[in-house]
N, C-alpha and C. Protein backbone atom coordinates (compact mmCIF):
# COMPACT_ATOMS: atom_id res chain seq x y z
N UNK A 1 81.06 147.37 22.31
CA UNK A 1 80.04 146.53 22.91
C UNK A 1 79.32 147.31 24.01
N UNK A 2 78.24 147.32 24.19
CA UNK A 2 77.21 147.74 24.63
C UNK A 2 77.01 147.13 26.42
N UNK A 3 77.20 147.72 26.89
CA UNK A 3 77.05 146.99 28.35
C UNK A 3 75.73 146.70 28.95
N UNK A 4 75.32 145.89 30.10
CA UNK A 4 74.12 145.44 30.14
C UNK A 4 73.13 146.68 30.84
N UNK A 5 72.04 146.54 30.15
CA UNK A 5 70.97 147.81 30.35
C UNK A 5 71.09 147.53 31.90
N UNK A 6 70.27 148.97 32.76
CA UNK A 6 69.85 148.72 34.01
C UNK A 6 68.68 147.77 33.64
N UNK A 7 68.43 147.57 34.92
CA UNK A 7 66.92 146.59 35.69
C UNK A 7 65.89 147.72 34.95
N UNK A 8 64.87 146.62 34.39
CA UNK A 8 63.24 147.60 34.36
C UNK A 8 62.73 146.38 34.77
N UNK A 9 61.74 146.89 35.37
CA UNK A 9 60.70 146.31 35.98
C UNK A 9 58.99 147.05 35.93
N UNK A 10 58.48 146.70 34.93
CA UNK A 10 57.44 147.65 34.37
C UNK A 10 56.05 146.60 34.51
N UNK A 11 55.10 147.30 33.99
CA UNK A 11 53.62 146.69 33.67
C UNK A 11 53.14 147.96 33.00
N UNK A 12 53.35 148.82 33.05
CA UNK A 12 52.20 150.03 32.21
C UNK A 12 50.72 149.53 32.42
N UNK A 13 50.96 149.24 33.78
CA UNK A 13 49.50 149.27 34.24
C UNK A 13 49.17 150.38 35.92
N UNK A 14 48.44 150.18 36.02
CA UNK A 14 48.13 151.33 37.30
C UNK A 14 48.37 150.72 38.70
N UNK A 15 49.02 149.35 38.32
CA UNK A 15 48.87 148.31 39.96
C UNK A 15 49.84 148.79 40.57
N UNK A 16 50.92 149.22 40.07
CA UNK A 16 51.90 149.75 41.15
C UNK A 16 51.58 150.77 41.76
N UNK A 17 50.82 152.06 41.44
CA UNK A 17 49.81 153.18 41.76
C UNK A 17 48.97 152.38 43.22
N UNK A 18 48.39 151.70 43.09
CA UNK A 18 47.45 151.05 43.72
C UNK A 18 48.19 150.32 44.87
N UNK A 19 49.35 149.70 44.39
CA UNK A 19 49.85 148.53 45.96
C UNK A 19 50.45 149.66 46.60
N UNK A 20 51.29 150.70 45.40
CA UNK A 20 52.05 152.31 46.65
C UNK A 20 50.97 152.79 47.69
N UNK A 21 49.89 152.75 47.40
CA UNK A 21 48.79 153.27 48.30
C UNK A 21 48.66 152.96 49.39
N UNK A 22 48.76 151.33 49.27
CA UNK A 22 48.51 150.45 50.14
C UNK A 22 49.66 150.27 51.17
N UNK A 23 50.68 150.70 50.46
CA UNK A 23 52.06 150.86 50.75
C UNK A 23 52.07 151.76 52.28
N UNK A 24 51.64 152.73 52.08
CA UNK A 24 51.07 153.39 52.91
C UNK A 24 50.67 153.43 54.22
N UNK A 25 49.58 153.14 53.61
CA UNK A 25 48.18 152.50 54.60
C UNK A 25 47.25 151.94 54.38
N UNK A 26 46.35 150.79 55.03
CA UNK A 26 45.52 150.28 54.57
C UNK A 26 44.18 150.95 54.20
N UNK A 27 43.59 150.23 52.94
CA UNK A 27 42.57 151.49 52.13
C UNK A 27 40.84 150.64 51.79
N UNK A 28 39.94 151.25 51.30
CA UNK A 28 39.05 150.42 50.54
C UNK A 28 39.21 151.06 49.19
N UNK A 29 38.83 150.32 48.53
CA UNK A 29 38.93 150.49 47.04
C UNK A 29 38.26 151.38 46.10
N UNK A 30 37.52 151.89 46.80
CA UNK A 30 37.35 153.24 46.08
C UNK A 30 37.65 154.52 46.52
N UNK A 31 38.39 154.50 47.67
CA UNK A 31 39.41 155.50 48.08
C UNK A 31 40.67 155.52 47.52
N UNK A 32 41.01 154.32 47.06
CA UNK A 32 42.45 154.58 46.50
C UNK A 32 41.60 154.34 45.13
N UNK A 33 40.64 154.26 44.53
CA UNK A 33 40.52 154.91 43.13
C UNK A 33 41.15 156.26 43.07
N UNK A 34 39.72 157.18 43.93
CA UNK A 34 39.88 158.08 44.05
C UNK A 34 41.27 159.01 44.22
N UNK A 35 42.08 158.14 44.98
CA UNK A 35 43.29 158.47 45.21
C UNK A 35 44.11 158.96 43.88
N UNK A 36 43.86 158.01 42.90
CA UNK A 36 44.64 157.96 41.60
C UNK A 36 44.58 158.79 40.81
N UNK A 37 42.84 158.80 41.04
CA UNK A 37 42.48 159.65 40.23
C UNK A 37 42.29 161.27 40.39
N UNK A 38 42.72 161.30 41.63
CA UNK A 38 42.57 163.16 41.92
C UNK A 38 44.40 163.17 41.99
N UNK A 39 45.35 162.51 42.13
CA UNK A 39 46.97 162.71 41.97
C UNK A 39 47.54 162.64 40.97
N UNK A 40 46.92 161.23 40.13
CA UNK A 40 48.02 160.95 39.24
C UNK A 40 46.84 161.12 37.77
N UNK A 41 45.97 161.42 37.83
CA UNK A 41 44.88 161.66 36.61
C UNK A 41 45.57 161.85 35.11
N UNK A 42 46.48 162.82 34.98
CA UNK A 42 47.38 162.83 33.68
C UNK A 42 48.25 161.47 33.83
N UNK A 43 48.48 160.62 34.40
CA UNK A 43 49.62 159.83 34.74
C UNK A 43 48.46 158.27 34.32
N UNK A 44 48.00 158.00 35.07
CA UNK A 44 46.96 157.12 34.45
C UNK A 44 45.58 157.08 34.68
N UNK A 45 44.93 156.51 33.61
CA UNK A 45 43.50 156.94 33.17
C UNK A 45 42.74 155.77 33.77
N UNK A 46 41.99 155.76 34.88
CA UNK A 46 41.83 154.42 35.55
C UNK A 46 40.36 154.73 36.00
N UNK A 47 39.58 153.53 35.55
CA UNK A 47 37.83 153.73 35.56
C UNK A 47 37.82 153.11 37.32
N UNK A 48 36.55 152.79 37.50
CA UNK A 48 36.75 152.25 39.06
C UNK A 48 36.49 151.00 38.70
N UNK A 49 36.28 150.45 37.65
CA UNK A 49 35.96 149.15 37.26
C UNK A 49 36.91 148.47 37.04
N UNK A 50 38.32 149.09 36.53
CA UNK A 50 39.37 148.38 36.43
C UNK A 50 40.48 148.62 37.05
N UNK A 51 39.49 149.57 38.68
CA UNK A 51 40.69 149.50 39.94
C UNK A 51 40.41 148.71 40.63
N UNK A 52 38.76 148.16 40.56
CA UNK A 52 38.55 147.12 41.48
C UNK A 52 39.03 145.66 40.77
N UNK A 53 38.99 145.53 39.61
CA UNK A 53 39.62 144.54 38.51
C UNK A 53 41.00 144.02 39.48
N UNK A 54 42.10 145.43 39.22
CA UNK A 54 43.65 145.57 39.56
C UNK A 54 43.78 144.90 40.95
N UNK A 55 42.66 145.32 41.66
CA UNK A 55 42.48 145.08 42.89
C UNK A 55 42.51 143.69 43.52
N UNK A 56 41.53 143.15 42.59
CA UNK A 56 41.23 141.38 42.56
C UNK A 56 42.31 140.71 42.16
N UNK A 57 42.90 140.77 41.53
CA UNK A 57 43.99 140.73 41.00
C UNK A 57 45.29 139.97 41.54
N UNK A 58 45.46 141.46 42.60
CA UNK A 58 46.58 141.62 43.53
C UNK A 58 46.05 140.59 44.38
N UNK A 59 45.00 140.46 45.03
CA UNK A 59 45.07 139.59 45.92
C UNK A 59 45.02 138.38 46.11
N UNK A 60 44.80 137.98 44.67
CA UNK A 60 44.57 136.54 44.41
C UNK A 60 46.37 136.27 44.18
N UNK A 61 47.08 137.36 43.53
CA UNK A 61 48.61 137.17 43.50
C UNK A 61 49.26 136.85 44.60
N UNK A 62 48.68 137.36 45.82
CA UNK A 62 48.96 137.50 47.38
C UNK A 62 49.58 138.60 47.89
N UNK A 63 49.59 139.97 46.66
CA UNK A 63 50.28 141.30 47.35
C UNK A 63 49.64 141.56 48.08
N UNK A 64 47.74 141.60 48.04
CA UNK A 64 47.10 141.96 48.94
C UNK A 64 46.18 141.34 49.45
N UNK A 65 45.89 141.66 51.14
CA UNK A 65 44.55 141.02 51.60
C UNK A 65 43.74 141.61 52.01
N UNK A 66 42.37 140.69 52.17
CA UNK A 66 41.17 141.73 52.71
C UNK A 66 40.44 141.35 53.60
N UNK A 67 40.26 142.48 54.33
CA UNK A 67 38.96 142.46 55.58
C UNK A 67 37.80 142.78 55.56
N UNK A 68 37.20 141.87 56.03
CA UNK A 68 35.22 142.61 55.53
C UNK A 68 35.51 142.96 56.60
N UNK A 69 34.74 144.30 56.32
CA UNK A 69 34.33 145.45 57.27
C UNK A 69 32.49 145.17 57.35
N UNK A 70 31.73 144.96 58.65
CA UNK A 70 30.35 144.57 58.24
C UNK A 70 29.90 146.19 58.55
N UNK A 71 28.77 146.49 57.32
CA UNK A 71 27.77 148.14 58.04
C UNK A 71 26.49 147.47 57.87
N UNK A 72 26.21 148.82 58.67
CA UNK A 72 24.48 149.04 58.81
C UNK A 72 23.66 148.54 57.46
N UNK A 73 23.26 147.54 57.08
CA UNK A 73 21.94 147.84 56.10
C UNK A 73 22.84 147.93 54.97
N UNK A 74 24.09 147.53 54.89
CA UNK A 74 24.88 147.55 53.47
C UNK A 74 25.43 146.48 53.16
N UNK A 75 26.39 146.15 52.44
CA UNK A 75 27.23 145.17 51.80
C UNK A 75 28.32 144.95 52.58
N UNK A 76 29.03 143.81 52.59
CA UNK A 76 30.20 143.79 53.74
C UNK A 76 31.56 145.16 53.02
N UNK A 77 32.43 145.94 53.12
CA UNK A 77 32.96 146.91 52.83
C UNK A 77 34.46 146.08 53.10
N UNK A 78 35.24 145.95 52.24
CA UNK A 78 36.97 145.73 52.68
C UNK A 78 38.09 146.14 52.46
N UNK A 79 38.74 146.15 53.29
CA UNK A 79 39.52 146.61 54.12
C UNK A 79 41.07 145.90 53.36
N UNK A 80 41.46 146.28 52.47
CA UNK A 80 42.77 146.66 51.59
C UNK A 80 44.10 146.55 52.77
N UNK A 81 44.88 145.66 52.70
CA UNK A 81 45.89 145.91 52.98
C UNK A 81 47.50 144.94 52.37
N UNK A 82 48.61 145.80 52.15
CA UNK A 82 49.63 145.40 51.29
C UNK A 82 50.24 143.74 52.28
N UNK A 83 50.53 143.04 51.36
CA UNK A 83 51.11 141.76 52.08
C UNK A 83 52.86 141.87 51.97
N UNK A 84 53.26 141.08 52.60
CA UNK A 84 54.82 141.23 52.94
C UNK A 84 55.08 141.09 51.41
N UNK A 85 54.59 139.88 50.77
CA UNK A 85 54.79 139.83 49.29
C UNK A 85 54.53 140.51 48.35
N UNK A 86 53.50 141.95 48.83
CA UNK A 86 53.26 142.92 48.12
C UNK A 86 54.33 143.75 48.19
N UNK A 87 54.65 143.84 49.60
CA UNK A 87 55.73 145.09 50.09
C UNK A 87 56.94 145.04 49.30
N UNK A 88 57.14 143.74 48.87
CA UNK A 88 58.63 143.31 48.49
C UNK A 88 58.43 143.55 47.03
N UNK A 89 57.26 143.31 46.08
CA UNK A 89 57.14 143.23 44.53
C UNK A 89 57.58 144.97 44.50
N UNK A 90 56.62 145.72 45.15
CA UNK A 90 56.47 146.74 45.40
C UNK A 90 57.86 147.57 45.17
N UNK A 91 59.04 147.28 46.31
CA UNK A 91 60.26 148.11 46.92
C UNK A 91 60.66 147.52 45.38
N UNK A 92 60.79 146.19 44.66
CA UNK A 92 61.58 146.03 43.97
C UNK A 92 61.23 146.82 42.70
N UNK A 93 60.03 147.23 42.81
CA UNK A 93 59.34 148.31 41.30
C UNK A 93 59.72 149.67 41.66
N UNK A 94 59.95 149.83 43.20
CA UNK A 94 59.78 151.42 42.88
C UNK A 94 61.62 151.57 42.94
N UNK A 95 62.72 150.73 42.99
CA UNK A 95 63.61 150.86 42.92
C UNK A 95 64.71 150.18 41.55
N UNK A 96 63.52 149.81 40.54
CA UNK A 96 63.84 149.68 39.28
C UNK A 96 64.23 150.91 38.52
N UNK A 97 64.05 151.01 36.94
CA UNK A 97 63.93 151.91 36.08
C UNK A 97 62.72 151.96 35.12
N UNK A 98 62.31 152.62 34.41
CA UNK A 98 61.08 152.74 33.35
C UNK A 98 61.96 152.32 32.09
N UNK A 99 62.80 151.87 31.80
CA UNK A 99 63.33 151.12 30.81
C UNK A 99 63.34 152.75 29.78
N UNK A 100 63.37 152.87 28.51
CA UNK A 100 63.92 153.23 27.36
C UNK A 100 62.66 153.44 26.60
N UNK A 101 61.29 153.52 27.17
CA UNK A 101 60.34 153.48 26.55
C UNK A 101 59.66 155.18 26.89
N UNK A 102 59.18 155.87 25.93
CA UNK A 102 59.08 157.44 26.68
C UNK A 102 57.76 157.26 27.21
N UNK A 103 56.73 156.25 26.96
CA UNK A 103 55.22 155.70 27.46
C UNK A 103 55.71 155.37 28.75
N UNK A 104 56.47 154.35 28.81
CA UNK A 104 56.48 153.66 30.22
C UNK A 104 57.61 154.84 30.80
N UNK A 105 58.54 155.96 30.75
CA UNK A 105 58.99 156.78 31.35
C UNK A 105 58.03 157.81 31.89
N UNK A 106 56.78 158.32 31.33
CA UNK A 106 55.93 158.85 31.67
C UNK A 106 54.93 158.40 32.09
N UNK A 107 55.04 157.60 32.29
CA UNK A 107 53.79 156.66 33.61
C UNK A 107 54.46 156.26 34.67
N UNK A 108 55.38 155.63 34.42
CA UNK A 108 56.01 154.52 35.58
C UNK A 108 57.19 155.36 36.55
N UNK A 109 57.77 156.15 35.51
CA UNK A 109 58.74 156.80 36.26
C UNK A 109 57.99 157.46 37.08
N UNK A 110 57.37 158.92 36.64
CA UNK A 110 56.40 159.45 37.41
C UNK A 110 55.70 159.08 38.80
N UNK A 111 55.35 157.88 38.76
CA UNK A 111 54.52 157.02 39.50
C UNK A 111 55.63 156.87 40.58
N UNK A 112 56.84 155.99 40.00
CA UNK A 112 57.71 155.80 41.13
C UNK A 112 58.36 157.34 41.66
N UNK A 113 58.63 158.78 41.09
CA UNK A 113 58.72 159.53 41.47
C UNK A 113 57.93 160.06 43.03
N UNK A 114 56.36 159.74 42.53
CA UNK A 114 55.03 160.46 43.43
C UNK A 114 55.65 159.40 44.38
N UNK A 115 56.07 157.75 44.40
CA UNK A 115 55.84 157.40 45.77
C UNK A 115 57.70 157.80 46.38
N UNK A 116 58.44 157.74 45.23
CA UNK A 116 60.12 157.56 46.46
C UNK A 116 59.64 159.22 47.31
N UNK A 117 59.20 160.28 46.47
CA UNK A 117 58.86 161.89 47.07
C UNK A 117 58.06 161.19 48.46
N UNK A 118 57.63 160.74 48.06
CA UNK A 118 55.60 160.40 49.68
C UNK A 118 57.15 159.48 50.56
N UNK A 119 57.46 158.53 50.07
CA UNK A 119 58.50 157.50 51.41
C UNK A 119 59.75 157.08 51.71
N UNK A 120 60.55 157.69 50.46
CA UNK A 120 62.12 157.52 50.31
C UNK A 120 62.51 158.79 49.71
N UNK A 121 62.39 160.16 50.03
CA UNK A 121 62.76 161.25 49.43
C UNK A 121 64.27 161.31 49.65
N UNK A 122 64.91 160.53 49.97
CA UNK A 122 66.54 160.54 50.12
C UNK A 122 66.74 159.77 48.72
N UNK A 123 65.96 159.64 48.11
CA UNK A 123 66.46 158.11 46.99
C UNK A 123 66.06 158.70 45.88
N UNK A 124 65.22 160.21 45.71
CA UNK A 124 65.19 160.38 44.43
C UNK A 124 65.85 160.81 43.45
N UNK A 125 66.85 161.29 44.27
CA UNK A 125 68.12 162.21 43.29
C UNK A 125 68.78 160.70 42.59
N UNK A 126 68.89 159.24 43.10
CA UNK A 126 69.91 158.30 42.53
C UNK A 126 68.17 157.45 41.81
N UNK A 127 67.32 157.96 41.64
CA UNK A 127 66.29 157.14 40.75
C UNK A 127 66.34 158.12 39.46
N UNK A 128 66.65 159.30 39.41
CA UNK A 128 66.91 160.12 38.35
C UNK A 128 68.00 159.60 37.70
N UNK A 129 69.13 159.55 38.58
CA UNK A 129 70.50 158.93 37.78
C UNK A 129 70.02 157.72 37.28
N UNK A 130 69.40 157.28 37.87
CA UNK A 130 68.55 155.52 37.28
C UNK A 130 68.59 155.68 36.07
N UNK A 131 67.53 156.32 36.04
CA UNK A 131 66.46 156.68 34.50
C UNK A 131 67.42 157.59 33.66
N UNK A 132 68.23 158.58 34.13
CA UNK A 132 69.29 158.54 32.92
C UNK A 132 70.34 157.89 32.37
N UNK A 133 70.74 156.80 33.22
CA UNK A 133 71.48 156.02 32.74
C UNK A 133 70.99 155.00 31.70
N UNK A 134 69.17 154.34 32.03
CA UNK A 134 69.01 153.77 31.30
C UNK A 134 68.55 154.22 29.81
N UNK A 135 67.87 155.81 29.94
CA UNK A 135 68.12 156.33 28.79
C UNK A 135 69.14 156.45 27.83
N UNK A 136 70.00 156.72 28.41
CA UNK A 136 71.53 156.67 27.82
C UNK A 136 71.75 155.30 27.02
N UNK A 137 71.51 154.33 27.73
CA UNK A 137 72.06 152.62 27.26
C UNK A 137 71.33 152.78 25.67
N UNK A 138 69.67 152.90 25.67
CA UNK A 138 68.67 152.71 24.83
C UNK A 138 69.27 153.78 23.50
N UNK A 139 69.54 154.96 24.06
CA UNK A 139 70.36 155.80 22.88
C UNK A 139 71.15 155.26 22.42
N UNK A 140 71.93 154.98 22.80
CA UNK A 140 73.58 153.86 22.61
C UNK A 140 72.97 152.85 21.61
N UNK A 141 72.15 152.28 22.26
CA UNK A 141 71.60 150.87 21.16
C UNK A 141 70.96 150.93 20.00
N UNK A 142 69.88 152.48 20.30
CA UNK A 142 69.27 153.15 18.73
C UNK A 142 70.33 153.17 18.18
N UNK A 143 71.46 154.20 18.74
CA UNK A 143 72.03 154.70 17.23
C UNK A 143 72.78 153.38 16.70
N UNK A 144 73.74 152.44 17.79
CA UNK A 144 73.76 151.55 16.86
C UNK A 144 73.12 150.83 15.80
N UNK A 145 72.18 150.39 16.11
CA UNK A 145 70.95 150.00 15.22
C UNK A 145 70.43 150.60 13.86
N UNK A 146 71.01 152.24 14.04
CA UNK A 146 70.77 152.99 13.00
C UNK A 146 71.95 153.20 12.31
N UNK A 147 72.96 153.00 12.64
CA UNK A 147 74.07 153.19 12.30
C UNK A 147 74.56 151.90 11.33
N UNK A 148 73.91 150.64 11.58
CA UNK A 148 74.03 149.51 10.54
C UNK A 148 72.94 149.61 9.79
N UNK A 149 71.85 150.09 9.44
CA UNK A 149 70.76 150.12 8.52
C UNK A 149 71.48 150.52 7.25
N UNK A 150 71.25 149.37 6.45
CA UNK A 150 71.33 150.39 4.66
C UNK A 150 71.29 151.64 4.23
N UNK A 151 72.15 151.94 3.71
CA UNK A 151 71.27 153.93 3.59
C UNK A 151 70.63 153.77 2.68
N UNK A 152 69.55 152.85 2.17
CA UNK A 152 68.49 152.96 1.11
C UNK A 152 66.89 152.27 2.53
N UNK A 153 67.16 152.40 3.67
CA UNK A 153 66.68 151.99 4.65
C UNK A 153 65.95 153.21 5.13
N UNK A 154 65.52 153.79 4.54
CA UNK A 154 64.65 155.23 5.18
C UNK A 154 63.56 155.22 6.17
N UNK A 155 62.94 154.00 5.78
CA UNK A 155 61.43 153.84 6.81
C UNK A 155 62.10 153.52 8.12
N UNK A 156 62.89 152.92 8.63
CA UNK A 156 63.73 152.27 9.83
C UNK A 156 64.20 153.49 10.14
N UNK A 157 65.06 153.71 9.22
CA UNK A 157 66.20 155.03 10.07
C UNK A 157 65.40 155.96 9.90
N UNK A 158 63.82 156.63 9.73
CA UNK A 158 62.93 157.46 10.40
C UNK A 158 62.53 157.31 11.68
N UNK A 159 62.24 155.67 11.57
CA UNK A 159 61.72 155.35 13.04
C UNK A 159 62.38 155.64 13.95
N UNK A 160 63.71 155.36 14.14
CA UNK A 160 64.66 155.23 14.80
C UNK A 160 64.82 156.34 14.73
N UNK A 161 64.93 157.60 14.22
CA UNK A 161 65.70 158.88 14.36
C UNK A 161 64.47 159.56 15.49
N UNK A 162 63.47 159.58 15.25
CA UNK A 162 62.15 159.53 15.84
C UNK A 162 62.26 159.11 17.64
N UNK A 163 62.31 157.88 17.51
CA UNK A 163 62.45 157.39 18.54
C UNK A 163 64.12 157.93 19.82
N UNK A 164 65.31 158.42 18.58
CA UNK A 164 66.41 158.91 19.40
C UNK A 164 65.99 160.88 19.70
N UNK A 165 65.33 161.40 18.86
CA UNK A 165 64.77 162.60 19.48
C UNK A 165 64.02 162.58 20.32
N UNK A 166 62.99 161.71 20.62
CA UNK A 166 62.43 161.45 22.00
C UNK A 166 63.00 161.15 23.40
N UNK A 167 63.94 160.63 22.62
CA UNK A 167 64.71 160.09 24.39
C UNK A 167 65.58 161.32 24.76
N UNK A 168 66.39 162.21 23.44
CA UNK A 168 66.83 162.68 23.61
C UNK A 168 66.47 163.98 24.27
N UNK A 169 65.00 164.12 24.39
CA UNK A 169 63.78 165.31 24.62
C UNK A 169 63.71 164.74 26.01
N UNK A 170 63.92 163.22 26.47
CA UNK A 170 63.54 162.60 27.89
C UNK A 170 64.99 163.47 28.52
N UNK A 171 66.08 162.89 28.05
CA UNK A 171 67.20 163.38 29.02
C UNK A 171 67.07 164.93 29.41
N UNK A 172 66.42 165.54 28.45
CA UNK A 172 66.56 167.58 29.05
C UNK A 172 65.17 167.54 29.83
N UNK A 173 64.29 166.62 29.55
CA UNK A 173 63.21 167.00 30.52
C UNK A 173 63.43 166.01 31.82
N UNK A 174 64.34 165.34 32.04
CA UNK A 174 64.59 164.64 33.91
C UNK A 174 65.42 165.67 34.71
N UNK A 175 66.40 166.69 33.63
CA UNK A 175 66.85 167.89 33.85
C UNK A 175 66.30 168.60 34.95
N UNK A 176 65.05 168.70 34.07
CA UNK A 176 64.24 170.09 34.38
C UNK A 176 63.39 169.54 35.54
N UNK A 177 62.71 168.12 35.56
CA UNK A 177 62.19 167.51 36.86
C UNK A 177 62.93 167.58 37.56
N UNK A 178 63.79 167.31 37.81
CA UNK A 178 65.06 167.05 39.07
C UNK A 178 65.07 168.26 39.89
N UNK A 179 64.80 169.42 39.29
CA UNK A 179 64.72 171.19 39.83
C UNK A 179 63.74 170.54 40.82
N UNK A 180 62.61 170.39 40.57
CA UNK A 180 61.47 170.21 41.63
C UNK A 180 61.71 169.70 42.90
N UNK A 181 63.13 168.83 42.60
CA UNK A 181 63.07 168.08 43.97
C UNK A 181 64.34 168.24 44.60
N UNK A 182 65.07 169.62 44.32
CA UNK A 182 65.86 169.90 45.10
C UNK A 182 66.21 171.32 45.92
């Protein structure tokens, strides 16, 4: 029997990118586009249309609030900042796992990598053990899974063999990340 996976806590969206920012310090919204997009650019692909989207979003959720800033001869400008209820969605995402998925391990992990490195660099060596443990579980559960398939079941037990060389390609490459940060 299979014991219970770690915690994921995902979206495979760019909002956690965006509230870490805020996490920070308070921003306007096309600075922490920008932000995303000159750091994490291979990590996610984010227009400014659907950072200010992410943006609206959050605050109607109540992670974040805003300040008009008034200028000269312009539009009122605001002023981004994370709410206690952001702070908390936030700590509880960046101290999850990216689950068993190699999409959401290469977005999300990453992501939570760039922020525990920027504000908890004591915590990244046990977010690695995270993410290999939950790799591990998801292997465990492929091969079971493949291991009861019919052997006249070829299309499945491709998928699945597929899907256990990938993870198995994840565990030697958190390896080789982990160098970076010690």
């Amino acid at each position: 029997m299979l014991k219970k996976k770690p915690a994921h806590i995902g979206t495979l969206s760019p909002e956690m990118a965006l509230l870490g920012l805020l996490y920070g310090a308070a921003g306007h919204g096309y600075d922490l586009h920008r932000k995303v997009v000159g750091e994490l650019s291979q990590v996610w692909h984010l227009s400014q249309s659907q950072a200010y989207s992410i943006l609206k979003r959050l605050a109607v959720q109540g992670d974040i609030s805003t300040d008009q800033n008034p200028q000269e001869e312009q539009p009122f400008r605001q002023l981004l900042r994370i709410t206690r209820k952001g702070r908390q969605r936030f700590l509880e995402w960046l101290n999850a796992t990216s689950g068993g998925s190699t999409r959401a391990i290469r977005m999300e992990f990453v992501t939570r990598l760039y922020f525990l490195n920027q504000y908890f660099p004591e915590k990244v060596a046990h977010a690695f053990e995270l993410q290999r443990e939950a790799v591990k579980f998801h292997i465990r559960r492929l091969e079971n899974t493949r291991d009861n398939l019919l052997t006249d079941d070829i299309y499945n037990r491709m998928s699945l063999d597929l899907r256990l060389t990938q993870l198995q390609s994840v565990l030697e490459w958190l390896d080789e990340c982990q160098k970076h940060f010690q």
